[in-house]
Protein backbone atom coordinates (compact mmCIF):
# COMPACT_ATOMS: atom_id res chain seq x y z
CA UNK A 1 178.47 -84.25 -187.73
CA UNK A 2 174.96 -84.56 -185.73
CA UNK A 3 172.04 -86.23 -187.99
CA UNK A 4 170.40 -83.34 -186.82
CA UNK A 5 171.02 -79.17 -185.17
CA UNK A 6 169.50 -78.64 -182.28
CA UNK A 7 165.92 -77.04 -183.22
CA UNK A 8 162.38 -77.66 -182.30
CA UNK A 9 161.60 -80.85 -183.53
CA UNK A 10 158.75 -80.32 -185.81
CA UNK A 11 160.97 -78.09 -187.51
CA UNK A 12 164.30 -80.05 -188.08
CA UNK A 13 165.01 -81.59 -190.74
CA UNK A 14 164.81 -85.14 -191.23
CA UNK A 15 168.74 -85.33 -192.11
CA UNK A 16 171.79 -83.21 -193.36
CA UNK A 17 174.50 -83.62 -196.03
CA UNK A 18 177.86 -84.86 -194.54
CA UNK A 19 180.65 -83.14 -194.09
CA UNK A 20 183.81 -82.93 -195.98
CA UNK A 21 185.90 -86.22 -196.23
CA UNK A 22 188.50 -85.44 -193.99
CA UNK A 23 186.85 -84.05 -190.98
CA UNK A 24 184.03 -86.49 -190.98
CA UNK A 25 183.63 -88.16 -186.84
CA UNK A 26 185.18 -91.81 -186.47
CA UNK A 27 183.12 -94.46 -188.34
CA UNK A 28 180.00 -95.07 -186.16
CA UNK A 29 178.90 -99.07 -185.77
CA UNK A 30 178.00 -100.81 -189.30
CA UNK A 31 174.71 -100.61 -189.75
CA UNK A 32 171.97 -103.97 -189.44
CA UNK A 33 170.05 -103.82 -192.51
CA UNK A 34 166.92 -105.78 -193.01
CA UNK A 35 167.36 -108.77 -195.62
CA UNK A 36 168.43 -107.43 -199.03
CA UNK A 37 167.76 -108.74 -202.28
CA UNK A 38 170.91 -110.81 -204.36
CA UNK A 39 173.20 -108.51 -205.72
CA UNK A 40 174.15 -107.83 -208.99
CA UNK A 41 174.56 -111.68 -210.19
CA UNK A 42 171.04 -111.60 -211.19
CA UNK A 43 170.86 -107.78 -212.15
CA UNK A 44 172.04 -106.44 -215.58
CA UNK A 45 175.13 -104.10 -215.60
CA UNK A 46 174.27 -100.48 -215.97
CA UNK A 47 174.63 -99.62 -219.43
CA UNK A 48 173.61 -95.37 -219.25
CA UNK A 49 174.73 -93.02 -221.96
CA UNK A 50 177.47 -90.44 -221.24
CA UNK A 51 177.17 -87.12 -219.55
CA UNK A 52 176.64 -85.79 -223.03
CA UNK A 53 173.06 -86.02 -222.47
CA UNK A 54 169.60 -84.16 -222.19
CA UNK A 55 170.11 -84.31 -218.64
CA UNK A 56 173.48 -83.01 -218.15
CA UNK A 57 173.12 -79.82 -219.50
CA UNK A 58 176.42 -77.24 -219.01
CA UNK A 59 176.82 -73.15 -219.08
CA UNK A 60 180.58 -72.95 -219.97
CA UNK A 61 182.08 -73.95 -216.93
CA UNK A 62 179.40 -74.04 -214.55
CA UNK A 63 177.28 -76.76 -213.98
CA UNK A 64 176.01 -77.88 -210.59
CA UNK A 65 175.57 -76.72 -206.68
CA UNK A 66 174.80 -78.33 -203.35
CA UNK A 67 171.51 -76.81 -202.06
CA UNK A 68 170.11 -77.53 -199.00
CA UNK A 69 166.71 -76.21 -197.91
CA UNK A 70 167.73 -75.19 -194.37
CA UNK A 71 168.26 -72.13 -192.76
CA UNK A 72 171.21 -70.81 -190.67
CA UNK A 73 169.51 -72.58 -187.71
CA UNK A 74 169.07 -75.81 -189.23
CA UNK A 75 165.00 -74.95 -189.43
CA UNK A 76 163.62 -75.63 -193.22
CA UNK A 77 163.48 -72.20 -195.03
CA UNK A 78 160.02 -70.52 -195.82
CA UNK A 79 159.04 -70.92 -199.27
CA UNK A 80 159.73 -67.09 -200.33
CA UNK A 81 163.46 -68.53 -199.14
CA UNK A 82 163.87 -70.78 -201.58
CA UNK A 83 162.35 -68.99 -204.15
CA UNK A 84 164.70 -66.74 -204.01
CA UNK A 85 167.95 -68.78 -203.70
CA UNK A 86 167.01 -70.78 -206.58
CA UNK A 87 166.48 -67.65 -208.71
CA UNK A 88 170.03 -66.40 -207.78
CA UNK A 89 171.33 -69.72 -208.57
CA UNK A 90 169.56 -69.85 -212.17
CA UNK A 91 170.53 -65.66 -212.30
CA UNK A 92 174.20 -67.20 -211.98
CA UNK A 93 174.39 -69.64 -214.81
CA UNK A 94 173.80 -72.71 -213.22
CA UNK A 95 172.08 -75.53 -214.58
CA UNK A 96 171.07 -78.19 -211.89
CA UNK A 97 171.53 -78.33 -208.19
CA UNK A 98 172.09 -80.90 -205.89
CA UNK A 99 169.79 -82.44 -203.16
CA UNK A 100 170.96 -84.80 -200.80
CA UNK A 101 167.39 -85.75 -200.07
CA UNK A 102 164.04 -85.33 -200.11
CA UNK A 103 162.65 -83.37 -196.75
CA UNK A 104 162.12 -80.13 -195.86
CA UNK A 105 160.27 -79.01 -198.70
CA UNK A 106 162.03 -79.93 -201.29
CA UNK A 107 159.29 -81.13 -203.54
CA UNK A 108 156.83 -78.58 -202.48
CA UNK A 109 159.28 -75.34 -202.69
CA UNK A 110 162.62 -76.85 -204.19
CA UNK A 111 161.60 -78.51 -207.04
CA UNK A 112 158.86 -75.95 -208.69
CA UNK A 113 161.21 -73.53 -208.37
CA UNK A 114 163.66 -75.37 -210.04
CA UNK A 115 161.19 -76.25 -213.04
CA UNK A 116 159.99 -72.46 -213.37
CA UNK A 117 163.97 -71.34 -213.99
CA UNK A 118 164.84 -74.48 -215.97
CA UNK A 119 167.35 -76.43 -213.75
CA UNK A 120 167.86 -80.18 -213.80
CA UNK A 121 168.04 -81.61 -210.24
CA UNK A 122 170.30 -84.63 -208.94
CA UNK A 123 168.37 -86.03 -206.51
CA UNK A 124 169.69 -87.74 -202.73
CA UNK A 125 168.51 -90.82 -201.20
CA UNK A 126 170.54 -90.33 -197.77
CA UNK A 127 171.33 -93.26 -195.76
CA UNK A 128 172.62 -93.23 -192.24
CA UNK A 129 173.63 -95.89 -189.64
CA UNK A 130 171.61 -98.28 -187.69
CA UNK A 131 167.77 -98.60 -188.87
CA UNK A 132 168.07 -95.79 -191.51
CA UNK A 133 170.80 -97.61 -194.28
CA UNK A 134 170.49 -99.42 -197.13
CA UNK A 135 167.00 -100.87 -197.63
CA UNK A 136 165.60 -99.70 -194.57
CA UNK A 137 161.82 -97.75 -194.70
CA UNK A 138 163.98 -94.44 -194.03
CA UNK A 139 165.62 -94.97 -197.26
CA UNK A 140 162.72 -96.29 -199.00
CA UNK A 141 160.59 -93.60 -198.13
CA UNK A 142 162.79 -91.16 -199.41
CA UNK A 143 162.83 -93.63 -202.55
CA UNK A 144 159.47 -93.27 -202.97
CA UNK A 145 158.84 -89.46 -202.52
CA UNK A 146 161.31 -89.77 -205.54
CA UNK A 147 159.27 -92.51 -207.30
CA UNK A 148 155.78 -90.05 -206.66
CA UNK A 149 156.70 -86.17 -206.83
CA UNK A 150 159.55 -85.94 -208.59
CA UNK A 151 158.51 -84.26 -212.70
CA UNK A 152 160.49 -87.31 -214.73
CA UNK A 153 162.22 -84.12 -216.97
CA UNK A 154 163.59 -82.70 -213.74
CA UNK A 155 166.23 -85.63 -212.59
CA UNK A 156 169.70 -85.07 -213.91
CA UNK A 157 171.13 -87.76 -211.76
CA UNK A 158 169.93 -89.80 -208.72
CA UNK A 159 172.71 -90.28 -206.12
CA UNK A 160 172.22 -93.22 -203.38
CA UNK A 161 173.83 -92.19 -199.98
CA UNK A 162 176.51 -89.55 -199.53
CA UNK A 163 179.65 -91.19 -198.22
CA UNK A 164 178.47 -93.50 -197.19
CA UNK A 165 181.02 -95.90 -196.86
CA UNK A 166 183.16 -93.33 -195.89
CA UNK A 167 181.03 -92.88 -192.85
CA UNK A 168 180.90 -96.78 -192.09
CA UNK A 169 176.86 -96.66 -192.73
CA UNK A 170 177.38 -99.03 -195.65
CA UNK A 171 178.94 -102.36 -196.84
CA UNK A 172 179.56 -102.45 -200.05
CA UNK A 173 177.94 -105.16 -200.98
CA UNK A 174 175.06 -103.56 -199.04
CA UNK A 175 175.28 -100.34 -201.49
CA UNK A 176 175.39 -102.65 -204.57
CA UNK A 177 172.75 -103.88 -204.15
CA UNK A 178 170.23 -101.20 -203.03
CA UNK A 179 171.95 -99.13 -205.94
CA UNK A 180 170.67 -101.84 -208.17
CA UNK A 181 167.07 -101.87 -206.33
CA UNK A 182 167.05 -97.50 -206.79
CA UNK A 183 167.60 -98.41 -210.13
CA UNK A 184 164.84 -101.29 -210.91
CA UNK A 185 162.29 -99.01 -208.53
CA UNK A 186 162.53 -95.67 -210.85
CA UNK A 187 162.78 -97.52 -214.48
CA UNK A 188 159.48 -99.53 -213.45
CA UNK A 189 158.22 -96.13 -212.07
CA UNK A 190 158.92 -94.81 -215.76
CA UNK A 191 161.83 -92.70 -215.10
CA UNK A 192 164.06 -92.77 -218.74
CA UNK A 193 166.92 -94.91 -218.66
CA UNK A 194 169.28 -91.77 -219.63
CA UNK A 195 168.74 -90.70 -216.02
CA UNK A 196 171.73 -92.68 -213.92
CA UNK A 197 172.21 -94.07 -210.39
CA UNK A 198 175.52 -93.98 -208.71
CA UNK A 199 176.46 -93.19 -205.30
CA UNK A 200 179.63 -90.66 -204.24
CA UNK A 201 182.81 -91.41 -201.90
CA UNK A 202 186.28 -89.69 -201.27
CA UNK A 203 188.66 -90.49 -203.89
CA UNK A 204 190.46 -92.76 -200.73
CA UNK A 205 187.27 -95.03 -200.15
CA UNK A 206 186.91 -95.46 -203.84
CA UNK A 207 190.52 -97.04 -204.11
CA UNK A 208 190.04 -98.57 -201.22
CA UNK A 209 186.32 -100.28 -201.53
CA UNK A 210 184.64 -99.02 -204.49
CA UNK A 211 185.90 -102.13 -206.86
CA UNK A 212 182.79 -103.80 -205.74
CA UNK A 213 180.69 -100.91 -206.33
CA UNK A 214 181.49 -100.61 -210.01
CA UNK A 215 179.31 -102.62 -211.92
CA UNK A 216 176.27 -101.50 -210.41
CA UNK A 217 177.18 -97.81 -211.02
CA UNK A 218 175.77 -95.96 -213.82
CA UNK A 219 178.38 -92.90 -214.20
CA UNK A 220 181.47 -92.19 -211.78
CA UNK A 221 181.26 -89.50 -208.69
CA UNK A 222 183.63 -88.82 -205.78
CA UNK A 223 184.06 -86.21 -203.52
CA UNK A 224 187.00 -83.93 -203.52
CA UNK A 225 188.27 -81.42 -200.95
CA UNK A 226 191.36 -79.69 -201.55
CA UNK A 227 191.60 -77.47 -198.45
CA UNK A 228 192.04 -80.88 -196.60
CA UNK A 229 194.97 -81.60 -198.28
CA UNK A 230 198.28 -79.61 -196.81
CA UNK A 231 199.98 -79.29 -200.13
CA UNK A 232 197.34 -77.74 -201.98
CA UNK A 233 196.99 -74.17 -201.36
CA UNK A 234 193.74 -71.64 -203.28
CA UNK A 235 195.30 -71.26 -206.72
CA UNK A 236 196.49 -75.00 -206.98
CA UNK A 237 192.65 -76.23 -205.95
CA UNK A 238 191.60 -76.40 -209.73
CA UNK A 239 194.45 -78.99 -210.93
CA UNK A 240 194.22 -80.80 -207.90
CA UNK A 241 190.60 -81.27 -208.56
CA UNK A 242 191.45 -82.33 -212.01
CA UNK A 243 193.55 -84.57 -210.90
CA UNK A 244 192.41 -86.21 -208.16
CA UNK A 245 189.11 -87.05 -210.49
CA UNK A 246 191.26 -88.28 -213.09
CA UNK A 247 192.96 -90.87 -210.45
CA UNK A 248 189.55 -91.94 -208.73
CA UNK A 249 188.00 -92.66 -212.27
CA UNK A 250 190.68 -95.48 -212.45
CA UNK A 251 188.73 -97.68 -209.92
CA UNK A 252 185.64 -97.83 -212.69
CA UNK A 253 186.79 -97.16 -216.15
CA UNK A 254 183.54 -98.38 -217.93
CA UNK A 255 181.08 -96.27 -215.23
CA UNK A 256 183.92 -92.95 -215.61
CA UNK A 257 183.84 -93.42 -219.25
CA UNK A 258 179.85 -92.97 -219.34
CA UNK A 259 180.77 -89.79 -217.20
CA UNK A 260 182.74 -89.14 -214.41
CA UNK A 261 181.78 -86.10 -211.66
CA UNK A 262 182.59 -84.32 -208.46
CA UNK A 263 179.77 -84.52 -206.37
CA UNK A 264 180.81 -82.30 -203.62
CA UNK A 265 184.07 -79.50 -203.96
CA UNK A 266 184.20 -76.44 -202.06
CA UNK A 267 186.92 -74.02 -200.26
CA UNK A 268 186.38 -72.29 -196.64
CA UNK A 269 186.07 -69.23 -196.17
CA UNK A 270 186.94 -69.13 -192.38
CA UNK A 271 188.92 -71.39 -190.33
CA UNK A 272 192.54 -72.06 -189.55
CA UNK A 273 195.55 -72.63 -191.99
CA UNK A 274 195.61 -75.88 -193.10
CA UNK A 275 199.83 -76.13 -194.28
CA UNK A 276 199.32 -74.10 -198.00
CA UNK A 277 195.39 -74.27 -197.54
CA UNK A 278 194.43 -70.94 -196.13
CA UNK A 279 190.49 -70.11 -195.36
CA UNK A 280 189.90 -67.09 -195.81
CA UNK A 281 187.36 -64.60 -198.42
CA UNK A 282 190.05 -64.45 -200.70
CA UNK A 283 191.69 -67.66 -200.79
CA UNK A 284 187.38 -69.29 -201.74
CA UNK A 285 187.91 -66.80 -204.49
CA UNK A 286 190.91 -67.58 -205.64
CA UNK A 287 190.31 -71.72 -205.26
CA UNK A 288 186.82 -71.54 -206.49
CA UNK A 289 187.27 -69.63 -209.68
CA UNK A 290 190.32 -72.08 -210.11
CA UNK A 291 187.94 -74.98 -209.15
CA UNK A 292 185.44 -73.83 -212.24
CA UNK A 293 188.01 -72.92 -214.82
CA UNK A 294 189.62 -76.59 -214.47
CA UNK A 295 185.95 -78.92 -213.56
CA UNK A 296 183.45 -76.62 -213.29
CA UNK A 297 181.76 -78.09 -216.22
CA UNK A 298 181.58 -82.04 -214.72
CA UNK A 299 181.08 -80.90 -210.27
CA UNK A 300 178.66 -79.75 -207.78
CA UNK A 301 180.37 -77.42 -206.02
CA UNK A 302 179.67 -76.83 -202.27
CA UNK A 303 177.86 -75.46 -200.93
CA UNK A 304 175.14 -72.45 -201.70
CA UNK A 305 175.67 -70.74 -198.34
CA UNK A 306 177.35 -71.44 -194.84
CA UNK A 307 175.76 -73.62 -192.30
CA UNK A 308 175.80 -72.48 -189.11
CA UNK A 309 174.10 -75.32 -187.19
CA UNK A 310 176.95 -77.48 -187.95
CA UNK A 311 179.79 -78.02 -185.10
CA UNK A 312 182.85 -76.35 -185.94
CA UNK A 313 185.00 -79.31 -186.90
CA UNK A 314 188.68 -79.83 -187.82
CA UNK A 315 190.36 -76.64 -188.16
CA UNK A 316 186.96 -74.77 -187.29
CA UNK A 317 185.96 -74.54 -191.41
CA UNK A 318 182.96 -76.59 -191.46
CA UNK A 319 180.31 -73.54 -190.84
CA UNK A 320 182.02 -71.54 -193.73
CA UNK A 321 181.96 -73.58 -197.68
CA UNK A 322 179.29 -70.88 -198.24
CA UNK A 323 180.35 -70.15 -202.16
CA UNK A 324 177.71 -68.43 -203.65
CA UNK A 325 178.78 -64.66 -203.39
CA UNK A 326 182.09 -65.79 -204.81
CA UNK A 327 180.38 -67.43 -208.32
CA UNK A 328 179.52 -64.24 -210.25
């Protein structure tokens, strides 16, 4: 997907979630970072709580959402906007949202909404290719905004890049170690040390890479799609989600067993037929309620409303994980 829709520049945002796993573009060119401190030989390993925490908190099986500040057109919604999207979040049970980072208002609209309703946020620091990855002022200015508006009480969870890997932005060495420098940044800044930062890839890229990543994890997050996955049709969406978080855990048993999440899982509502996966109104229903019954106490499920900026993508769904009319 673009970094970016095509709007006026002073109102675009400064960058955009990524897509779902299996539709992402081809890996762009591994980013050039500027010199990185040593990883985590001299750095001690995480040793957070579990979920069962202060910042964690649950309502039956709902927990988390993906909200992003932007309008339709990719613009960054008014203030009255957001007010009201985080009230019908709150009205729905919710408890905490998801930001992937930290433009576009989020800690001038997102954020005092979120403390006048009583929802925990997980924060984004999101890293992209070339001079914007791992340790790069992009990043660390978003690492800062963090470090200087964000209320201490209001972080459930700070995640560092959003598939990154996945993407090809990051080496995982690379990710260790800025994970490690997220972390030493926000303690010294006097964030508690029940607050933890991890980062999020598909359940693949965790197999595949994520060994390295694993003692410089607090808790455990991947990303799960089941629409992507031919077998899986609406009503199987739940187990599969159980399942496949269950199997990714495996890669970092001491980080899953301080908590292990979904960071992204959604359903189309529109698109083609993916083998079993349909996208259609019914079939979100259908795979979302299944998605809650089975995780929705430990995901973030995706997304708060469609995004029509975005190109259409593999099988034309990636406009339409819109959930929130289907989460009464």
């Amino acid at each position: 997907m673009p970094s970016s829709p095509a709007v006026p520049q002073q109102s675009q945002p400064a960058t955009y979630p990524a897509v779902p796993q299996q539709s992402q573009p081809a890996h762009p060119d591994t980013p050039k970072p500027k010199p990185t401190p040593s990883t985590s030989s001299a750095q001690p390993k995480p040793t957070q709580p579990s979920g069962g925490n202060g910042h964690f908190p649950t309502n039956g099986d709902k927990w988390s959402i993906t909200y992003t500040p932007y309008a339709k057109s990719g613009q960054c919604k008014e203030a009255s906007e957001v007010a009201a999207d985080i009230e019908k979040i709150a009205g729905l049970g919710f408890t905490t949202i998801r930001v992937y980072n930290t433009d576009c208002g989020v800690f001038e609209n997102v954020v005092p909404e979120c403390e006048k309703h009583g929802l925990k946020i997980i924060y984004g620091i999101y890293l992209e290719a070339g001079d914007k990855g791992c340790f790069s002022e992009y990043a660390n200015k978003q690492l800062d905004d963090i470090k200087n508006k964000a209320p201490k009480d209001s972080a459930s969870m700070v995640i560092v890049g959003n598939e990154c890997m996945f993407n090809g932005n990051c080496q995982p060495e690379q990710l260790a170690s800025y994970i490690d420098h997220v972390r030493d940044e926000l303690r010294g800044a006097g964030f508690p040390s029940t607050v933890p930062i991890t980062t999020t890839e598909p359940v693949d890229v965790w197999e595949s890479k994520g060994a390295a990543l694993c003692d410089h994890i607090d808790v455990f997050v991947c990303q799960v799609q089941p629409y992507f996955t031919q077998s899986v049709s609406a009503d199987m969406a739940g187990d599969f989600a159980a399942q496949q978080l269950e199997q990714a855990s495996k890669v970092c048993p001491e980080a899953a067993a301080r908590g292990a999440y979904i960071g992204e899982i959604g359903w189309p509502s529109q698109g083609q037929t993916n083998g079993k996966a349909v996208a259609s109104p019914d079939a979100q229903r259908t795979a979302m309620h299944k998605i809650q019954e089975a995780v929705g106490d430990k995901a973030s499920v995706f997304s708060y409303q469609d995004d029509s900026w975005k190109p259409a993508g593999a099988y034309g769904v990636e406009q339409h994980f819109g959930c929130i009319d289907v989460l009464s």
